[in-house]
Protein backbone atom coordinates (compact mmCIF):
# COMPACT_ATOMS: atom_id res chain seq x y z
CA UNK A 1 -24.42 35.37 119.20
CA UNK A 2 -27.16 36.11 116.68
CA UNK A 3 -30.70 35.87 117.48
CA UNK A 4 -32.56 37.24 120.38
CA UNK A 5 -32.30 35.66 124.14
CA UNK A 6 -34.29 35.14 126.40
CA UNK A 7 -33.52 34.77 130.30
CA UNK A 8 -34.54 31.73 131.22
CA UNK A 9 -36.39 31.43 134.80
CA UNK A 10 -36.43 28.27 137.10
CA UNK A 11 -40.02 26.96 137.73
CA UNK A 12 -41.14 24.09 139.44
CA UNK A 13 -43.95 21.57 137.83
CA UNK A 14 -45.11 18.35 139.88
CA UNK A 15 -48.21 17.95 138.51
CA UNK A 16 -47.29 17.27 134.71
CA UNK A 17 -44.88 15.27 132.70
CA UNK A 18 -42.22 17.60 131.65
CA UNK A 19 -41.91 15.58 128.26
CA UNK A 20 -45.29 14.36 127.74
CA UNK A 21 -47.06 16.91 129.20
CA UNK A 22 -49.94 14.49 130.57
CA UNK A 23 -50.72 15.24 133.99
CA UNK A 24 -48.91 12.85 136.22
CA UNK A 25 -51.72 10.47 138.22
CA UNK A 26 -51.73 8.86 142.01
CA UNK A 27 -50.29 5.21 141.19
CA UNK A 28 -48.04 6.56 138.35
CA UNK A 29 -44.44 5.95 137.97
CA UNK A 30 -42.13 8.82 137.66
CA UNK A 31 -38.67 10.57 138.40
CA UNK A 32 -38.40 13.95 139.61
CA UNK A 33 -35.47 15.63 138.15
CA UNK A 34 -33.12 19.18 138.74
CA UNK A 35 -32.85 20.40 134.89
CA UNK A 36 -31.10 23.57 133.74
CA UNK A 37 -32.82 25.66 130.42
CA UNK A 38 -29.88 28.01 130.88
CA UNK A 39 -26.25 26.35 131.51
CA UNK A 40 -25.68 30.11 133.86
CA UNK A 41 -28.44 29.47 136.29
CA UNK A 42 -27.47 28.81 139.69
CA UNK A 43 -30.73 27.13 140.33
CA UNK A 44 -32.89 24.52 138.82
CA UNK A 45 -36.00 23.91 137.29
CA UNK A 46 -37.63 21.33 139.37
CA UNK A 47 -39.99 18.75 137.22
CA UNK A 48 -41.07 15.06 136.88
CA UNK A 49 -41.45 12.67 134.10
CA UNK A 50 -42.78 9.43 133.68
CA UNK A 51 -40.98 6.25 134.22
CA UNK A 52 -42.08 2.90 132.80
CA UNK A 53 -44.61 4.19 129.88
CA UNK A 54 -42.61 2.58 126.94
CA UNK A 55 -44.55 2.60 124.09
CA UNK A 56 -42.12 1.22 122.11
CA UNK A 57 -40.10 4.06 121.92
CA UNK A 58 -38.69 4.76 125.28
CA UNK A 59 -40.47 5.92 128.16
CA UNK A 60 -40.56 9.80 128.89
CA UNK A 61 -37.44 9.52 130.65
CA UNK A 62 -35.74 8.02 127.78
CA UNK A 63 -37.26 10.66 125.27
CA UNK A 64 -36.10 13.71 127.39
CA UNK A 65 -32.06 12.75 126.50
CA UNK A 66 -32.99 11.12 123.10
CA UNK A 67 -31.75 13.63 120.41
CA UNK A 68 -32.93 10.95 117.50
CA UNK A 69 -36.39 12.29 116.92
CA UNK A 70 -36.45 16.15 118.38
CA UNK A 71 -34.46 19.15 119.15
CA UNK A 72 -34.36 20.82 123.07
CA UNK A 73 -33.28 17.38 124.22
CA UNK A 74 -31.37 17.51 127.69
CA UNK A 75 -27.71 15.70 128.69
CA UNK A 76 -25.79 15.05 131.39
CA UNK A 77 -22.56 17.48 131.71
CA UNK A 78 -19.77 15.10 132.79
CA UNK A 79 -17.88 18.18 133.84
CA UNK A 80 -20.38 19.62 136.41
CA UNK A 81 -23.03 16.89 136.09
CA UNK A 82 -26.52 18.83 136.04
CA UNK A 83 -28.97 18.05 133.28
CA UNK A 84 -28.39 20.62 131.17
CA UNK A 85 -30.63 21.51 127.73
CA UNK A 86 -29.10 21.01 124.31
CA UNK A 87 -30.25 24.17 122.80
CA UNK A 88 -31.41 27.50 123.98
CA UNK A 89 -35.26 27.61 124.09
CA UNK A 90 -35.04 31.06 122.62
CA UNK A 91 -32.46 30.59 120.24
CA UNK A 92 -32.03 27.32 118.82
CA UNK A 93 -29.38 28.03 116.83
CA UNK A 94 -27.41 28.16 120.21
CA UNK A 95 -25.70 25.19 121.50
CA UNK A 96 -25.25 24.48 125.12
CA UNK A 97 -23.15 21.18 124.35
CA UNK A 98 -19.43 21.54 123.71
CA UNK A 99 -17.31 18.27 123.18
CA UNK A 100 -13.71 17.92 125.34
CA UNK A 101 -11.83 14.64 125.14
CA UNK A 102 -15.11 12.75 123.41
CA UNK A 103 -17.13 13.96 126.30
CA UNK A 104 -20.25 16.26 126.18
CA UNK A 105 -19.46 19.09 128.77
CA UNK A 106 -21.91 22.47 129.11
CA UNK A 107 -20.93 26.23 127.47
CA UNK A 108 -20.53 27.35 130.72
CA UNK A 109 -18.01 24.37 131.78
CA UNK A 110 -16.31 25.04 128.76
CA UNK A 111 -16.22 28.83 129.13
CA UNK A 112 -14.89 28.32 132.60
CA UNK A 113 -12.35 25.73 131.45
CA UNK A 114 -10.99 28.19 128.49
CA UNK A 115 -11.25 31.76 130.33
CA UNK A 116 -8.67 30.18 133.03
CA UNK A 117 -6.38 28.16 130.84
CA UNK A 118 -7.31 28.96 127.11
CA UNK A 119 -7.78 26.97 124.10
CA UNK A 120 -5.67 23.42 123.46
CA UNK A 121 -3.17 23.55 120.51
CA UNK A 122 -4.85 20.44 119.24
CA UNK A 123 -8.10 22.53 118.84
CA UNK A 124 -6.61 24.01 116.30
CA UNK A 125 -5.05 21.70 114.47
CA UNK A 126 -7.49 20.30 112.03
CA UNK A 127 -7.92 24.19 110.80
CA UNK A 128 -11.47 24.10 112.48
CA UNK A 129 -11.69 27.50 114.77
CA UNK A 130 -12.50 26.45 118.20
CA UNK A 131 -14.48 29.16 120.46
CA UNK A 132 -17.80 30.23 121.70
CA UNK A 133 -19.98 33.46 122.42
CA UNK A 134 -18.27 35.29 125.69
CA UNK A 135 -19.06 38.31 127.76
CA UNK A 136 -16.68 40.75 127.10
CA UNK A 137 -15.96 41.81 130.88
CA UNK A 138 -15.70 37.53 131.52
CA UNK A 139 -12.93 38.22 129.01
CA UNK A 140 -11.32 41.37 130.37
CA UNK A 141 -11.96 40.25 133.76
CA UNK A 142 -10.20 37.22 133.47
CA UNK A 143 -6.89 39.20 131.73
CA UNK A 144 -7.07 38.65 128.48
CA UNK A 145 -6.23 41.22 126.10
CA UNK A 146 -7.09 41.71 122.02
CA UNK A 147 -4.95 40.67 118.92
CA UNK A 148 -5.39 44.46 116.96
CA UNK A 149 -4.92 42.16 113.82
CA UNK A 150 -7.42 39.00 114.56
CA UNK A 151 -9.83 41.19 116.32
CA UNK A 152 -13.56 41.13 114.50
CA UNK A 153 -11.64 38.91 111.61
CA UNK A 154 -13.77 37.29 108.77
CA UNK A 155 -13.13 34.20 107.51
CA UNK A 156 -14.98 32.32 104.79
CA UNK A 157 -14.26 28.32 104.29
CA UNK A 158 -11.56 26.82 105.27
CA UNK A 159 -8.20 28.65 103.66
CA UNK A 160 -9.27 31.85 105.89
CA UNK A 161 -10.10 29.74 109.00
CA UNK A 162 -6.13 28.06 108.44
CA UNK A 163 -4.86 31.07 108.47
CA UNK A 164 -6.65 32.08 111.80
CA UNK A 165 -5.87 28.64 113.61
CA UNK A 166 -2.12 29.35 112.28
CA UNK A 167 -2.01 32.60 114.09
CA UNK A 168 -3.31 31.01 117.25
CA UNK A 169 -0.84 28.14 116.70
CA UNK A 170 1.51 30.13 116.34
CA UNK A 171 0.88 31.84 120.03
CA UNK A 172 0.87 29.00 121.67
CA UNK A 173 3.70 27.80 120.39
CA UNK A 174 5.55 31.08 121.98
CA UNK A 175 4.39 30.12 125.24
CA UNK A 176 1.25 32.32 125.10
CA UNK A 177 -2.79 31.00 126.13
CA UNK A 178 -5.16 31.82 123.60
CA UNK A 179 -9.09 32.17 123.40
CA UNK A 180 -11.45 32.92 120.64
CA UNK A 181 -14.82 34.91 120.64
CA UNK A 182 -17.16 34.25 118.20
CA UNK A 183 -18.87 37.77 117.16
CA UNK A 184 -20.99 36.11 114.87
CA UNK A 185 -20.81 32.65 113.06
CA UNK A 186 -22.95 30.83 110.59
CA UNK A 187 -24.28 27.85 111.63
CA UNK A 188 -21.64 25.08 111.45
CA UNK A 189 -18.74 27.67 111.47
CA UNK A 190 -18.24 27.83 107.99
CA UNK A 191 -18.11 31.75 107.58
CA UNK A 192 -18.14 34.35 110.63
CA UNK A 193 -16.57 37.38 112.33
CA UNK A 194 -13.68 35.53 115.14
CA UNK A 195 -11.48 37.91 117.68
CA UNK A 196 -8.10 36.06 119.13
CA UNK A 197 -7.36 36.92 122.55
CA UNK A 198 -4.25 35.95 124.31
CA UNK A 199 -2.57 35.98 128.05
C-alpha cells in the first residue's frame, strides 16, 4: 500500500456526538456504539451519536453509514458484524470494504477468508485482478509460496491484467489455491505492481 499509516488507537468519547461533534446534553437522544477505525483492532472505539435530530437529512445516526455526501463513512461487516470505517483515516486511498457475494465484508474478513482458502475462479473471470495489501509473514505463515514469474508483475489496462487473471485461472484450474498481493496499485486498479501466490 502507498501512502503513510497510521496506527489507529481505540478511545472512548461520551460526552460528544461522534458525527456532529456537538456535545451530547441531559434529555438528549442518542445511541452508543462499538466502532472500529482499523478493521485489525481487537478492541473498539467506544462513542455516541445522536438519535432523532433529523434535519431533513437523516439524523447523526443515519449520516455516520451514509456514503452519499462524505467520505470516512462506517458499515456493518456482515461477515464479522462490527462497525467498521470505510476508509483509513490516514490513508484514504485505502479501502476497508471488500464486496463477496453482493455483500460488504471488512479487509481483514476478506484477508482471513483468502489466506485460508484463496481467491474464487470467478474473481477472475471478468479479467479484473482480485487482491489486497498483505503482510508478507500472514502470507508465508499461512504456506503460501511465490510465482518467480508473476512475482512484482506490472500490468497496465486491461490486456496485461488478462493475462495475469489467465495465469491464476489457469492454477486453479490444476487444482492449485491462489492469492494476489497488491505491491502497489493505482487507484481503481487500472495499472500496478501484482505478485501471484499459490498453495
Amino acid at each position: 500500500m502507498m501512502g503513510v499509516y497510521v496506527q489507529q488507537v481505540p478511545f472512548v468519547n461520551r460526552k460528544e456526538c461522534h458525527e456532529c461533534g456537538e456535545k451530547i446534553k441531559h434529555g438528549q437522544k442518542f445511541q452508543e456504539l462499538a466502532i472500529y477505525n482499523d478493521p485489525w483492532l481487537t478492541k473498539p472505539s467506544t462513542v455516541r451519536v445522536h438519535t432523532e435530530n433529523d434535519d431533513g437529512h437523516g439524523d447523526c445516526l443515519d449520516n455516520l453509514l451514509d456514503t452519499s455526501w462524505g467520505d470516512f463513512r462506517y458499515f456493518a461487516c456482515t461477515a464479522c458484524h462490527r462497525t467498521i470505517i470505510r476508509q483509513c483515516p490516514s490513508n484514504g486511498w485505502r479501502s476497508y470494504v471488500k464486496e463477496r457475494d453482493g455483500k460488504e465484508i471488512c479487509v481483514k474478513c476478506y484477508q482471513d477468508e483468502v489466506l485460508e482458502s484463496g481467491e474464487m475462479k470467478e474473481a477472475f473471470e471478468g479479467g479484473r485482478i482480485p487482491g489486497d495489501f498483505y503482510n508478507e509473514w500472514d502470507i508465508k505463515d499461512n504456506g503460501w509460496k511465490p510465482i518467480d514469474k508473476l512475482g512484482n508483475f506490472f500490468f497496465s489496462g486491461s490486456e496485461g491484467a488478462k493475462r495475469f487473471c489467465d495465469s491464476a485461472i489457469g492454477l486453479i484450474n490444476q487444482g492449485k489455491k491462489v492469492l494476489v498481493d497488491y505491491d502497489s496499485i493505482a487507484y481503481g486498479n487500472s495499472e500496478g505492481y501484482v505478485s501471484l501466490f499459490v498453495k
